[in-house]
PDB file of N, CA and C in Angstrom:
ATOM      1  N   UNK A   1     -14.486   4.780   1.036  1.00  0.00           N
ATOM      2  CA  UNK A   1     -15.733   5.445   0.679  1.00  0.00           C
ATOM      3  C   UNK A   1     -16.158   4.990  -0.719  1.00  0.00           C
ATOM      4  N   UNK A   2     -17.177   4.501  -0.717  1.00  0.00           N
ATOM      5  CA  UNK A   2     -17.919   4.174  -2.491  1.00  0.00           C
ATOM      6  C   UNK A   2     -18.218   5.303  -3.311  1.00  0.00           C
ATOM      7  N   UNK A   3     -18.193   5.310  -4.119  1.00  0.00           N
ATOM      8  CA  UNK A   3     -17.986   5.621  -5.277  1.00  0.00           C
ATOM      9  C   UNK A   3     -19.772   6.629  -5.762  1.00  0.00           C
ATOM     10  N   UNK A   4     -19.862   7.375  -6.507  1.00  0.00           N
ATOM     11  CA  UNK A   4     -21.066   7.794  -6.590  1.00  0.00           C
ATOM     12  C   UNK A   4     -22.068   6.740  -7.325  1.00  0.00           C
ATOM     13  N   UNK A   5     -21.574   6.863  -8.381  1.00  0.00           N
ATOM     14  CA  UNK A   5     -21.776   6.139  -9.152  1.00  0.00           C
ATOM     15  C   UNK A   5     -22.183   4.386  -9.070  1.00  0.00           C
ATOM     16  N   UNK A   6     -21.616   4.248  -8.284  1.00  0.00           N
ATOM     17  CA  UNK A   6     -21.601   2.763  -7.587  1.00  0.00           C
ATOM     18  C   UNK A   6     -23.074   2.577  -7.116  1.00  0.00           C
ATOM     19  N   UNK A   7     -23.019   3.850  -5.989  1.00  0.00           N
ATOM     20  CA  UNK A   7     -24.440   3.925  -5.066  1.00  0.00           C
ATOM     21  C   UNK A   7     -25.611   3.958  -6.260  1.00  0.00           C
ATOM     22  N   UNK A   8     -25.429   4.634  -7.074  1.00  0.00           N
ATOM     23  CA  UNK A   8     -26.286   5.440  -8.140  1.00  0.00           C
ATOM     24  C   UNK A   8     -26.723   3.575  -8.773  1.00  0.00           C
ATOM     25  N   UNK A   9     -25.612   3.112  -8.801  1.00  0.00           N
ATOM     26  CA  UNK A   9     -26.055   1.755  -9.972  1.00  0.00           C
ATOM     27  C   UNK A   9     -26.935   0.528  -8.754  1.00  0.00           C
ATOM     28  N   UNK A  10     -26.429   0.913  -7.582  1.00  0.00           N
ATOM     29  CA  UNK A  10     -27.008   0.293  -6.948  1.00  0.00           C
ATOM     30  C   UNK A  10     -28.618   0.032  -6.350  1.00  0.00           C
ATOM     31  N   UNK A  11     -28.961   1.434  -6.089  1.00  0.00           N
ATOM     32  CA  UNK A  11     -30.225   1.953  -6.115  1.00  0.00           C
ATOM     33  C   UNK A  11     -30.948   1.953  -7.309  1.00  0.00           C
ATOM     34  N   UNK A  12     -30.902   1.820  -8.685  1.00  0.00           N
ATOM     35  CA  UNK A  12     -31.408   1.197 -10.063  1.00  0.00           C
ATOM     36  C   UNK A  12     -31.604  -0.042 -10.124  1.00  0.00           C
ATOM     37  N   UNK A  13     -30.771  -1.088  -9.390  1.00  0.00           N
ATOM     38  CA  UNK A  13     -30.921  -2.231  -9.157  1.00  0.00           C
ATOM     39  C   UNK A  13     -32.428  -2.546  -8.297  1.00  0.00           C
ATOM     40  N   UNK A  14     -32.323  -1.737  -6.843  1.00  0.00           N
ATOM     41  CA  UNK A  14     -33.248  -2.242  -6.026  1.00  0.00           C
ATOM     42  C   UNK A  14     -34.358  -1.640  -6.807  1.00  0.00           C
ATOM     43  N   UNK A  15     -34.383  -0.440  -7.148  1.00  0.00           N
ATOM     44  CA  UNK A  15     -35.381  -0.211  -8.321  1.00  0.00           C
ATOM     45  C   UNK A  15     -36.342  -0.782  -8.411  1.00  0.00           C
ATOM     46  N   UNK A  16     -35.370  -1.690  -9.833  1.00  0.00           N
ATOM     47  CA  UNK A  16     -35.601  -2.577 -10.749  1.00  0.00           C
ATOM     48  C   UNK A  16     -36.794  -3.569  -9.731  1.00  0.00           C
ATOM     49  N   UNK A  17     -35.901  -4.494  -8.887  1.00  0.00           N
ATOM     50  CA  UNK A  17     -36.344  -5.103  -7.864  1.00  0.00           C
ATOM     51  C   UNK A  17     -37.366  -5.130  -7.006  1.00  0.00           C
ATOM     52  N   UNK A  18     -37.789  -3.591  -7.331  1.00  0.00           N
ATOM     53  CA  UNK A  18     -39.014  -3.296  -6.360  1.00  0.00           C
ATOM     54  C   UNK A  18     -40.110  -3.334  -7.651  1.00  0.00           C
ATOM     55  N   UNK A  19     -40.042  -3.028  -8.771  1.00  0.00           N
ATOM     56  CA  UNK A  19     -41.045  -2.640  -9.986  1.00  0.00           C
ATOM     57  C   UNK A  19     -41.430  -4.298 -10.013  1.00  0.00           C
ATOM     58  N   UNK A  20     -40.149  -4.893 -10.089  1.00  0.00           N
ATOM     59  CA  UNK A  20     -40.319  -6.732 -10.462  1.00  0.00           C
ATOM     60  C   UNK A  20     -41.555  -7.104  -9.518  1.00  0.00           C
ATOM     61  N   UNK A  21     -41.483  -6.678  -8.202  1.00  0.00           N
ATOM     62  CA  UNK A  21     -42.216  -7.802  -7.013  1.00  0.00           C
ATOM     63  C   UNK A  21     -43.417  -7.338  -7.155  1.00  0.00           C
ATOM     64  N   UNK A  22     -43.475  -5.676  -7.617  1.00  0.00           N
ATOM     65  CA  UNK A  22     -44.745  -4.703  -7.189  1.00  0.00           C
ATOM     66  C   UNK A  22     -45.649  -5.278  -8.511  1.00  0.00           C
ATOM     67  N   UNK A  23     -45.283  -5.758  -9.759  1.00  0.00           N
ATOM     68  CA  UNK A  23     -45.802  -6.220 -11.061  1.00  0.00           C
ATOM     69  C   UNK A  23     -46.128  -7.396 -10.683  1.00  0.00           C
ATOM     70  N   UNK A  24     -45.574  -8.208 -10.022  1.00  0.00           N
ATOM     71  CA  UNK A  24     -45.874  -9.639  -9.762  1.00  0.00           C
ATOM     72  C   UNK A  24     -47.037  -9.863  -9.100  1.00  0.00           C
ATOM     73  N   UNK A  25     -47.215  -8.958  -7.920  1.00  0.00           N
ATOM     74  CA  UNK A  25     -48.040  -8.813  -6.844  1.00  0.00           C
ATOM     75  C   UNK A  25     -49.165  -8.449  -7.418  1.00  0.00           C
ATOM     76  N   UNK A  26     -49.712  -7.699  -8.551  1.00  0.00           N
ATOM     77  CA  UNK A  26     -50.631  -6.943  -9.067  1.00  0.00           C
ATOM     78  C   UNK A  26     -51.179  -7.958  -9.952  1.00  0.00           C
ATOM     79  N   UNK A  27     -50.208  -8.585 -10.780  1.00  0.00           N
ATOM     80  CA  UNK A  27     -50.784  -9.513 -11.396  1.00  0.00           C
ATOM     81  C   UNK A  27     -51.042 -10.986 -10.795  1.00  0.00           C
ATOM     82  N   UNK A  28     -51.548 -11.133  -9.082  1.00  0.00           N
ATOM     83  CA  UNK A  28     -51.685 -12.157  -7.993  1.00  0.00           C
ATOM     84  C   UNK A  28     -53.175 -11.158  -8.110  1.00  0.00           C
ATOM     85  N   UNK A  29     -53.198  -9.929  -7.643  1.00  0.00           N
ATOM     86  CA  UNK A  29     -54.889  -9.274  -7.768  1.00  0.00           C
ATOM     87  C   UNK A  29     -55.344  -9.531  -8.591  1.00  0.00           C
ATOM     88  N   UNK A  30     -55.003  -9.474  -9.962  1.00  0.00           N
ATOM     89  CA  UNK A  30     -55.748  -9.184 -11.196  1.00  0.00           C
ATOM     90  C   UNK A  30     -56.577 -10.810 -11.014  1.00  0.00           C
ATOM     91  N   UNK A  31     -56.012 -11.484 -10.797  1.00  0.00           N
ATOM     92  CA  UNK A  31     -56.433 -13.155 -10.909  1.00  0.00           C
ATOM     93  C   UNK A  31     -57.412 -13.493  -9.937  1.00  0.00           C
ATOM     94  N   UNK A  32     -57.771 -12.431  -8.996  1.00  0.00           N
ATOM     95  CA  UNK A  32     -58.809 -12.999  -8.290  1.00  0.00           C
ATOM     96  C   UNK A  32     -60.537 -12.218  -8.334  1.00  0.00           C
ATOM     97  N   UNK A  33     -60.929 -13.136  -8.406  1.00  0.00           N
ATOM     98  CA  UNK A  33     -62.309 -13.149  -8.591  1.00  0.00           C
ATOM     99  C   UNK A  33     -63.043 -12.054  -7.510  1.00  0.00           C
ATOM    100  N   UNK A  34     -63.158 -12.164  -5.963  1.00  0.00           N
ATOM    101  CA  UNK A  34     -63.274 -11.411  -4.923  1.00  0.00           C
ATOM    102  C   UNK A  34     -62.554 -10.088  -5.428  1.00  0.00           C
ATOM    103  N   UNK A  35     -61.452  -9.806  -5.422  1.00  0.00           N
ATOM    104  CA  UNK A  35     -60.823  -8.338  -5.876  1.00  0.00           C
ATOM    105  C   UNK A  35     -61.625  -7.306  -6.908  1.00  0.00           C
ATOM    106  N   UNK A  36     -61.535  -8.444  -7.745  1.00  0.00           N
ATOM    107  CA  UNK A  36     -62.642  -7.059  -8.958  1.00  0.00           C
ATOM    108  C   UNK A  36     -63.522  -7.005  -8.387  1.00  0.00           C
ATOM    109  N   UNK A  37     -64.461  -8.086  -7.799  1.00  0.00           N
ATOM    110  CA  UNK A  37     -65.722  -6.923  -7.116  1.00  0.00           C
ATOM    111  C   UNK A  37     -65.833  -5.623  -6.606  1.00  0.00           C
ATOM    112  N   UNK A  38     -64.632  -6.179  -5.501  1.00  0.00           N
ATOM    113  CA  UNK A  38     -64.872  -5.049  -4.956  1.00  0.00           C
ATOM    114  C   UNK A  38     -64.422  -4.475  -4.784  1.00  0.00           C
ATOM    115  N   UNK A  39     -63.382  -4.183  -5.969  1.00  0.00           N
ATOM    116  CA  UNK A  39     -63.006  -2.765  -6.934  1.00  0.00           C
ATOM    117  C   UNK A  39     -64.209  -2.418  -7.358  1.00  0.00           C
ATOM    118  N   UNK A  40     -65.197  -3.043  -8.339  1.00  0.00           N
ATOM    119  CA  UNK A  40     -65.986  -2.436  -8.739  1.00  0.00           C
ATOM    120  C   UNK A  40     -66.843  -1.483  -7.899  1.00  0.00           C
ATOM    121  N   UNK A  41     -67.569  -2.410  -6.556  1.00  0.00           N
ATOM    122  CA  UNK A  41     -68.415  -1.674  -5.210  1.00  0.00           C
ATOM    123  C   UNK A  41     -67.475  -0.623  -5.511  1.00  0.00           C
ATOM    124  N   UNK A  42     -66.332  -0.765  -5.122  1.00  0.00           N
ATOM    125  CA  UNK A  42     -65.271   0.948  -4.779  1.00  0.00           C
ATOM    126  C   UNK A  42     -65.464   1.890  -5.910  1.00  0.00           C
ATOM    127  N   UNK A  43     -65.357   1.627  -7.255  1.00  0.00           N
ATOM    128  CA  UNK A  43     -65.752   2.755  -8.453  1.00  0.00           C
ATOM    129  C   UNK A  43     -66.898   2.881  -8.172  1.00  0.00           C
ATOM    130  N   UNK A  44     -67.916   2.806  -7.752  1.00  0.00           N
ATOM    131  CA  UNK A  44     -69.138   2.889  -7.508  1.00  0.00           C
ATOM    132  C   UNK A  44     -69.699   3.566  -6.430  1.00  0.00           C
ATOM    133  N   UNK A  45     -69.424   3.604  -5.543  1.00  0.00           N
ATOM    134  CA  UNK A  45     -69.096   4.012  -3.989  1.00  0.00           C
ATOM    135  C   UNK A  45     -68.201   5.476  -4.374  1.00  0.00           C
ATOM    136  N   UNK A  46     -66.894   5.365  -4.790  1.00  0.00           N
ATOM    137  CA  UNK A  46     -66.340   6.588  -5.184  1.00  0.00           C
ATOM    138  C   UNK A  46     -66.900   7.405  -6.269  1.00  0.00           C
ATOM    139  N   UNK A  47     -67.662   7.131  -7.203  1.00  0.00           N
ATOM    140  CA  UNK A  47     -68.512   8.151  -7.814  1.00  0.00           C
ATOM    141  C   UNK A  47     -69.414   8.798  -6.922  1.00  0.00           C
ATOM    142  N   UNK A  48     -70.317   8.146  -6.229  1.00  0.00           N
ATOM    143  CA  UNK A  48     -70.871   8.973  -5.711  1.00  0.00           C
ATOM    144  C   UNK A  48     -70.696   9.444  -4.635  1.00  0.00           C
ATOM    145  N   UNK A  49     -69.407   9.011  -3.576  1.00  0.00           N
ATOM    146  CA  UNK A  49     -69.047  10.543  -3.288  1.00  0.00           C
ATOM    147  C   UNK A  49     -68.212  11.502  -3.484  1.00  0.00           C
ATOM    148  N   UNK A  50     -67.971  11.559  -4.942  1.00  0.00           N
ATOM    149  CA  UNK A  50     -67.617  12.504  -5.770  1.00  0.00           C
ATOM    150  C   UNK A  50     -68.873  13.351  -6.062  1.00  0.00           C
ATOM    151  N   UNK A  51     -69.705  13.115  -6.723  1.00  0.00           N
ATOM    152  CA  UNK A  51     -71.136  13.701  -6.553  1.00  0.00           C
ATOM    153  C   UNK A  51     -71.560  14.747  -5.724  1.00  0.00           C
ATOM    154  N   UNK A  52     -71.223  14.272  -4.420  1.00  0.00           N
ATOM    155  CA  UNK A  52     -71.793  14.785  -3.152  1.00  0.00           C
ATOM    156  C   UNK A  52     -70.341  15.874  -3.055  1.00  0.00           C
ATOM    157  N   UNK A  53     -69.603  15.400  -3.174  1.00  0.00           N
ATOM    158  CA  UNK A  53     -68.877  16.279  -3.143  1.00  0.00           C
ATOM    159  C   UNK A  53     -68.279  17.782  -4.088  1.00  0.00           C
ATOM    160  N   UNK A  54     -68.531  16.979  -5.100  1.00  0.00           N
ATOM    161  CA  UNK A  54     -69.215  18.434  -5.715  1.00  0.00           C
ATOM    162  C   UNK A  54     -70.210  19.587  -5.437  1.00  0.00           C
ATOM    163  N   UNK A  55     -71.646  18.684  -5.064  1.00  0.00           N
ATOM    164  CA  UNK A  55     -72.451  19.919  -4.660  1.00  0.00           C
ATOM    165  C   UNK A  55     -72.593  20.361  -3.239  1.00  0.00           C
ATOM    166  N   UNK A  56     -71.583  19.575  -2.880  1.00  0.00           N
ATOM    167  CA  UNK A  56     -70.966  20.125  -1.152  1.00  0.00           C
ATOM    168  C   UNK A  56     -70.205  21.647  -1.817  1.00  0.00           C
ATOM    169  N   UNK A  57     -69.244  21.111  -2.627  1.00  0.00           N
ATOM    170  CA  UNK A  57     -68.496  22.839  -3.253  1.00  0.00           C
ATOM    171  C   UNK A  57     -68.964  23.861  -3.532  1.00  0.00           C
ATOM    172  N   UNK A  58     -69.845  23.530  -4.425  1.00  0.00           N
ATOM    173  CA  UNK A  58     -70.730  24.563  -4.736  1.00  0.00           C
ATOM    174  C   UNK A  58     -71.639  25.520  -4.156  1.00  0.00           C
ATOM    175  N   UNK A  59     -71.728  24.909  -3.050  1.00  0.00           N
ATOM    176  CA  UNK A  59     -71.850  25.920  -1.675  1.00  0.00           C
ATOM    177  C   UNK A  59     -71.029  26.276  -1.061  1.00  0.00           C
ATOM    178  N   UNK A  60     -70.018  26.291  -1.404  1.00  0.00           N
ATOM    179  CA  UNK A  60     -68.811  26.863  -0.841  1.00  0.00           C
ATOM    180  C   UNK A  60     -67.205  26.999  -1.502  1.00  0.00           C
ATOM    181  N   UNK A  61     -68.236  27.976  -2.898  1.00  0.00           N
ATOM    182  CA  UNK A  61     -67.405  28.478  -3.837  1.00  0.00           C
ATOM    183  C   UNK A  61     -66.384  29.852  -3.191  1.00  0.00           C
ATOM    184  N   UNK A  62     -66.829  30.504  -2.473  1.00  0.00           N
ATOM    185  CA  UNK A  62     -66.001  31.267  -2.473  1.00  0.00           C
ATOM    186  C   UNK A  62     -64.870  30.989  -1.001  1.00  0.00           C
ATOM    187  N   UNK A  63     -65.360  30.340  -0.475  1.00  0.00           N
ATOM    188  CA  UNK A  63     -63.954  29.432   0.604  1.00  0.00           C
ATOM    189  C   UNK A  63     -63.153  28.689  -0.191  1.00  0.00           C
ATOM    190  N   UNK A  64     -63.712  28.236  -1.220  1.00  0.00           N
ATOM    191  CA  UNK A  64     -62.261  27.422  -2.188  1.00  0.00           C
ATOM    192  C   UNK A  64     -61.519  28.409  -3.357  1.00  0.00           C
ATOM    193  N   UNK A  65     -62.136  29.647  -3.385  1.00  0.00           N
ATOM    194  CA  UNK A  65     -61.176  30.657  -3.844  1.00  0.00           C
ATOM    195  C   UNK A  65     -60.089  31.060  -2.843  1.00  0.00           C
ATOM    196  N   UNK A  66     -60.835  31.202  -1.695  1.00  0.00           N
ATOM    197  CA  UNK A  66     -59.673  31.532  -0.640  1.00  0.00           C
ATOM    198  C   UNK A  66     -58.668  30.672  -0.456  1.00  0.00           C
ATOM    199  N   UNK A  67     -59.035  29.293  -0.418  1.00  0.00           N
ATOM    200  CA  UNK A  67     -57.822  28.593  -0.406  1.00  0.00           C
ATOM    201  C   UNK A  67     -56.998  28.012  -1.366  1.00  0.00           C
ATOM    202  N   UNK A  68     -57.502  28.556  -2.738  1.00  0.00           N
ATOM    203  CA  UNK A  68     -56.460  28.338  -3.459  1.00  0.00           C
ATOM    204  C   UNK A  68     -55.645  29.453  -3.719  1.00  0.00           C
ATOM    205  N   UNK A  69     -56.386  30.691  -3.197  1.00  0.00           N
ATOM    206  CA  UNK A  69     -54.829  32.014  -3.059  1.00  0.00           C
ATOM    207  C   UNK A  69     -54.271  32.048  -1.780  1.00  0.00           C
ATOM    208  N   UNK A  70     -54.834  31.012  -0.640  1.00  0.00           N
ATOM    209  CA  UNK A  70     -54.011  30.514   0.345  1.00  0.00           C
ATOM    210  C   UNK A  70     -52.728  30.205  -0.228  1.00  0.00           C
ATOM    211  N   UNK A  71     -52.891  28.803  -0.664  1.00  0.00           N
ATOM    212  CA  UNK A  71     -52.263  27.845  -1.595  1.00  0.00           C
ATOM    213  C   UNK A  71     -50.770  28.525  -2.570  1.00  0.00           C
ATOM    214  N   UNK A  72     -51.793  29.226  -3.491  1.00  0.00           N
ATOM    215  CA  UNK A  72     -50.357  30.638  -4.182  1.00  0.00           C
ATOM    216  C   UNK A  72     -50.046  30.771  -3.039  1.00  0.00           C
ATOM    217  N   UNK A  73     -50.322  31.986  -2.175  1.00  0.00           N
ATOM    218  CA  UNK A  73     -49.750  32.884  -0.962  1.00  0.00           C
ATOM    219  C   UNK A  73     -48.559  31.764  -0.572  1.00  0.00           C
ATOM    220  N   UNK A  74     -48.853  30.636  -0.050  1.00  0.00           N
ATOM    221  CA  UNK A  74     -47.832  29.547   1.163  1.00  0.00           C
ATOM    222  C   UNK A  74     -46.924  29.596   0.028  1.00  0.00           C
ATOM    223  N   UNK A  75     -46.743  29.274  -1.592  1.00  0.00           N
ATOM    224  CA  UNK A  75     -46.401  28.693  -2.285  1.00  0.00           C
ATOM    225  C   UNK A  75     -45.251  29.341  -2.165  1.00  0.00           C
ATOM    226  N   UNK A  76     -45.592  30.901  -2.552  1.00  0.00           N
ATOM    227  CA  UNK A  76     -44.371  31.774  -3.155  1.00  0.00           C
ATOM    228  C   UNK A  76     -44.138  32.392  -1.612  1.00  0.00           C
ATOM    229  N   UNK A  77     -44.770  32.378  -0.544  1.00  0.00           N
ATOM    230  CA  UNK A  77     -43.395  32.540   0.632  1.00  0.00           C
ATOM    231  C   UNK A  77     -42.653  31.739   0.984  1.00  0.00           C
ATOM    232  N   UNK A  78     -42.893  30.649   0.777  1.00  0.00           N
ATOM    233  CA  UNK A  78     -41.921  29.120   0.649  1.00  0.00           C
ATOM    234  C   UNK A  78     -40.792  29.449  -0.150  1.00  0.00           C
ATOM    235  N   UNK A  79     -41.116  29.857  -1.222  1.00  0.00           N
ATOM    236  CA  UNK A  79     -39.672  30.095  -1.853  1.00  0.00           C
ATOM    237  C   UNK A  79     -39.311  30.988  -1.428  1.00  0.00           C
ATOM    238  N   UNK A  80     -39.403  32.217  -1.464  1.00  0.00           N
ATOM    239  CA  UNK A  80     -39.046  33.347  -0.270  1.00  0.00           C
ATOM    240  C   UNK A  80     -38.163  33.211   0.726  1.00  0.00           C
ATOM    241  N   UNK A  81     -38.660  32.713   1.329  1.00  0.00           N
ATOM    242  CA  UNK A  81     -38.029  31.976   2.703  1.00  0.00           C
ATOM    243  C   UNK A  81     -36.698  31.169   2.445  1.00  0.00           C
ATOM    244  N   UNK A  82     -36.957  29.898   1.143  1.00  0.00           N
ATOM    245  CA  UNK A  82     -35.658  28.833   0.742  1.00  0.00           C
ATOM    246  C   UNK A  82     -34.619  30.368   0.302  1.00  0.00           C
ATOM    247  N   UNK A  83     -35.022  31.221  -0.775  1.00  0.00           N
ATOM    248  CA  UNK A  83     -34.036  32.045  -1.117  1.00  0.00           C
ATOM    249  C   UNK A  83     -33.195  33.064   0.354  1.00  0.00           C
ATOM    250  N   UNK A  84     -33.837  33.392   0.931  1.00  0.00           N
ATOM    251  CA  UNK A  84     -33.643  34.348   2.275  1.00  0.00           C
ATOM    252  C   UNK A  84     -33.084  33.176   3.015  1.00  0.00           C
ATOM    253  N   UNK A  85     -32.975  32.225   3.613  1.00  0.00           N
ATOM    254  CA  UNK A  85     -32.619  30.989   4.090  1.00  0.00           C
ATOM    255  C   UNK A  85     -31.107  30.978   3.438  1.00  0.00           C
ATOM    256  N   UNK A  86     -30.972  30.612   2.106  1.00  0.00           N
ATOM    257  CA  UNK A  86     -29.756  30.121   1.706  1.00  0.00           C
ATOM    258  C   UNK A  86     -28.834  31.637   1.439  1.00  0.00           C
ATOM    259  N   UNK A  87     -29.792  32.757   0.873  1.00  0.00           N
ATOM    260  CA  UNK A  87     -28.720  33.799   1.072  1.00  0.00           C
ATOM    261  C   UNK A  87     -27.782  33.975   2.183  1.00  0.00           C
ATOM    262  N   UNK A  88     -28.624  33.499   3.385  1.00  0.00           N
ATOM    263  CA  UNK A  88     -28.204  33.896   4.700  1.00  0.00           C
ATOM    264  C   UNK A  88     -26.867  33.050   5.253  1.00  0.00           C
ATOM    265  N   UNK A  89     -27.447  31.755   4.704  1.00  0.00           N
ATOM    266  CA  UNK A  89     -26.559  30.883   4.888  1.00  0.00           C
ATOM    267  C   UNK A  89     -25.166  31.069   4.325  1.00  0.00           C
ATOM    268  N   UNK A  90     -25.534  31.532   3.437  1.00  0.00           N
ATOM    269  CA  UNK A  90     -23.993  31.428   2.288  1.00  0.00           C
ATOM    270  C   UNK A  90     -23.726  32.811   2.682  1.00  0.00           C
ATOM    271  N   UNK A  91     -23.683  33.995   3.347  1.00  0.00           N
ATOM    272  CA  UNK A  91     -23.141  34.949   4.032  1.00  0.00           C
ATOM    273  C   UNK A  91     -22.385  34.314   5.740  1.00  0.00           C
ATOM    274  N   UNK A  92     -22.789  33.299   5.749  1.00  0.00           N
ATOM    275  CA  UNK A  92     -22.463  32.488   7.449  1.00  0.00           C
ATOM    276  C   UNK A  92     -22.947  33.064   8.259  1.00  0.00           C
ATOM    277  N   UNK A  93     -24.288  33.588   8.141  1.00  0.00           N
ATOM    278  CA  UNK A  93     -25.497  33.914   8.701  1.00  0.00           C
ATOM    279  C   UNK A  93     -26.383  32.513   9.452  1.00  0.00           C
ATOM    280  N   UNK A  94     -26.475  32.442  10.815  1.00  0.00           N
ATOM    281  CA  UNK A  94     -27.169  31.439  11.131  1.00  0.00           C
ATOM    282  C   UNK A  94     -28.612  31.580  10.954  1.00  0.00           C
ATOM    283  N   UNK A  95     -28.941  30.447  10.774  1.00  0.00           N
ATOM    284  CA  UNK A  95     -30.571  30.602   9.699  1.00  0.00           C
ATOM    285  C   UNK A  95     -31.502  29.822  11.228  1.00  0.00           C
ATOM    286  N   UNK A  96     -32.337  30.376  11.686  1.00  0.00           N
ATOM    287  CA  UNK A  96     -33.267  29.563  12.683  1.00  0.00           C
ATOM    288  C   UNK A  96     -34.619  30.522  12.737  1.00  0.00           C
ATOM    289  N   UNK A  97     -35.774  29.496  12.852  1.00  0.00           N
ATOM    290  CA  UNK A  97     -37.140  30.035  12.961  1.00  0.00           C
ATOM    291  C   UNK A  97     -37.792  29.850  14.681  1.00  0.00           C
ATOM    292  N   UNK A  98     -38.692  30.128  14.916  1.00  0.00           N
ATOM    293  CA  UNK A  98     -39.189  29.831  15.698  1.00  0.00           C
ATOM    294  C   UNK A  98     -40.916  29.920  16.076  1.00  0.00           C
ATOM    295  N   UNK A  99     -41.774  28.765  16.248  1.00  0.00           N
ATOM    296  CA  UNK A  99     -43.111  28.852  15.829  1.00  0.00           C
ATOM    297  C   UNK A  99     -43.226  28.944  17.666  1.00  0.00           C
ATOM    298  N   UNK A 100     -44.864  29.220  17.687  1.00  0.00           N
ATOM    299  CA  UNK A 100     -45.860  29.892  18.222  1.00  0.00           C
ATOM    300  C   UNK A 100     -45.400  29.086  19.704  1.00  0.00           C
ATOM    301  N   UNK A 101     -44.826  27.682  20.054  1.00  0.00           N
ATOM    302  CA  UNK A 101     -44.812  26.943  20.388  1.00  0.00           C
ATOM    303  C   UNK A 101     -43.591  26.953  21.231  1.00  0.00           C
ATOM    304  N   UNK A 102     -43.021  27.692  20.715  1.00  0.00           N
ATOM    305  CA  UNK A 102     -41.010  28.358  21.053  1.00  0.00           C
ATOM    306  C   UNK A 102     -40.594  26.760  20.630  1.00  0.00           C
ATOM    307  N   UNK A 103     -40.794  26.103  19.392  1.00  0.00           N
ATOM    308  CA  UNK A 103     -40.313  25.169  18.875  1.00  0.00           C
ATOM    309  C   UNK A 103     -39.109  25.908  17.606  1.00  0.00           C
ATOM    310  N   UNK A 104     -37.987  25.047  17.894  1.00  0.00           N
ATOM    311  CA  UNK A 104     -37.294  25.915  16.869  1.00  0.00           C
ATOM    312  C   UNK A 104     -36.854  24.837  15.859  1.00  0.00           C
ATOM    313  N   UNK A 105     -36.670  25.935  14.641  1.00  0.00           N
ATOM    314  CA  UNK A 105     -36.713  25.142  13.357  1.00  0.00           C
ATOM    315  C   UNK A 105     -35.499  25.278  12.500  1.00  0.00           C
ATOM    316  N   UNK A 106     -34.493  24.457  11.646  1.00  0.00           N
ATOM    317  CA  UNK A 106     -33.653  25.219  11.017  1.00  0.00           C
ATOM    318  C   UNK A 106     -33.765  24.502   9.682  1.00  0.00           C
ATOM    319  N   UNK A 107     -32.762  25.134   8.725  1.00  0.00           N
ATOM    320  CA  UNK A 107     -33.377  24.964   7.550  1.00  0.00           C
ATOM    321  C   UNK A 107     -32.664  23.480   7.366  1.00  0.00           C
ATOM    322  N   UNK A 108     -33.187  22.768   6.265  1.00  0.00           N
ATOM    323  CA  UNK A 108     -33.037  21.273   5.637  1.00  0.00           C
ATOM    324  C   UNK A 108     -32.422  21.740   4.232  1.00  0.00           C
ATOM    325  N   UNK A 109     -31.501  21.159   3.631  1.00  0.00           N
ATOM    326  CA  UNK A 109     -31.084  20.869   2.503  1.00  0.00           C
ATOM    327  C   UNK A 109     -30.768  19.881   1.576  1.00  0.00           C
ATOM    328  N   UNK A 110     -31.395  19.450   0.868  1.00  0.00           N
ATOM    329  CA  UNK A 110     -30.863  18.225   0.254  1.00  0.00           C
ATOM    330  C   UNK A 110     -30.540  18.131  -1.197  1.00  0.00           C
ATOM    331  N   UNK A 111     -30.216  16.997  -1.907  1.00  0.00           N
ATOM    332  CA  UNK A 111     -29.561  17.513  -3.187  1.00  0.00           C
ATOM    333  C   UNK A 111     -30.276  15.974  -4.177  1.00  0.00           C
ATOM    334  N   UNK A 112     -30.678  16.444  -5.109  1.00  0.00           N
ATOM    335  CA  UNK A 112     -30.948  15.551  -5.859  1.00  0.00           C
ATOM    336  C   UNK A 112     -30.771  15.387  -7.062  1.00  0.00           C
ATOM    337  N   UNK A 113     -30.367  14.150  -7.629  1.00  0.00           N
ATOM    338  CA  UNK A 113     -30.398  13.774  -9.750  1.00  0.00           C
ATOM    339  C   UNK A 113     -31.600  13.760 -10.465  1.00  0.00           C
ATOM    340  N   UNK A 114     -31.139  14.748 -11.268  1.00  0.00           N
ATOM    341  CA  UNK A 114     -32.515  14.907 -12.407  1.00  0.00           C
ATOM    342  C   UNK A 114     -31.480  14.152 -13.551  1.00  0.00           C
ATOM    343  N   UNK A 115     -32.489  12.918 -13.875  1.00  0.00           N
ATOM    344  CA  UNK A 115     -32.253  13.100 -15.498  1.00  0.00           C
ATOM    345  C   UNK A 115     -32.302  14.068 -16.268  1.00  0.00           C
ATOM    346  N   UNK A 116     -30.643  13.890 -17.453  1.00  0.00           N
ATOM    347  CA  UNK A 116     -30.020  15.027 -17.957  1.00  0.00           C
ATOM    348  C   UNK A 116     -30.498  14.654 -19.729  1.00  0.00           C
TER     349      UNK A 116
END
């Protein structure tokens, strides 16, 4: 079995490897003549329907209140749920949902490195 650390140095590598090709590749766009155009058409094109989309909102200010206390609401029963989920779990409580569909669901866990 490898080593954590190993994996850890390994995946920094491909990283690395992926930033290298993805920089290379960008600076193959930057060099062409056709590309900035029509980047530019696109900033141009995307302003205005940003525009429109604004005073699309503005008629429908109070549906985007609703969905941003949708938004809260999902947020903090999500955690709700992860806490009630893992309490359950760590009692050896089997944890399973089941939607509208009789599709059943169980919980996911995964673990990740934060820079310390």
């Amino acid at each position: 079995m490898q080593d954590i650390q190993e994996i850890f140095n390994r995946m920094q590598e491909i990283k690395k490897q992926q930033k290298d090709i993805r920089s290379a590749y960008k600076e193959s766009l930057e060099t062409s003549l056709e590309y900035k155009e029509i980047g530019d058409k696109i900033k141009t094109l995307r302003e205005r329907r940003k525009q429109i989309e604004n005073s699309t909102k503005a008629s429908f200010s109070s549906e985007f209140d609703k969905l941003d206390d949708f938004k809260i609401d999902l947020e903090s029963d999500k955690v709700m749920m992860s806490d009630l989920a893992l309490s359950k779990l760590m009692k050896g409580e089997t944890v399973q949902v089941v939607d509208e569909y009789n599709n059943n669901y169980e919980p996911l866990f995964t673990v990740r490195f934060k820079k310390t």
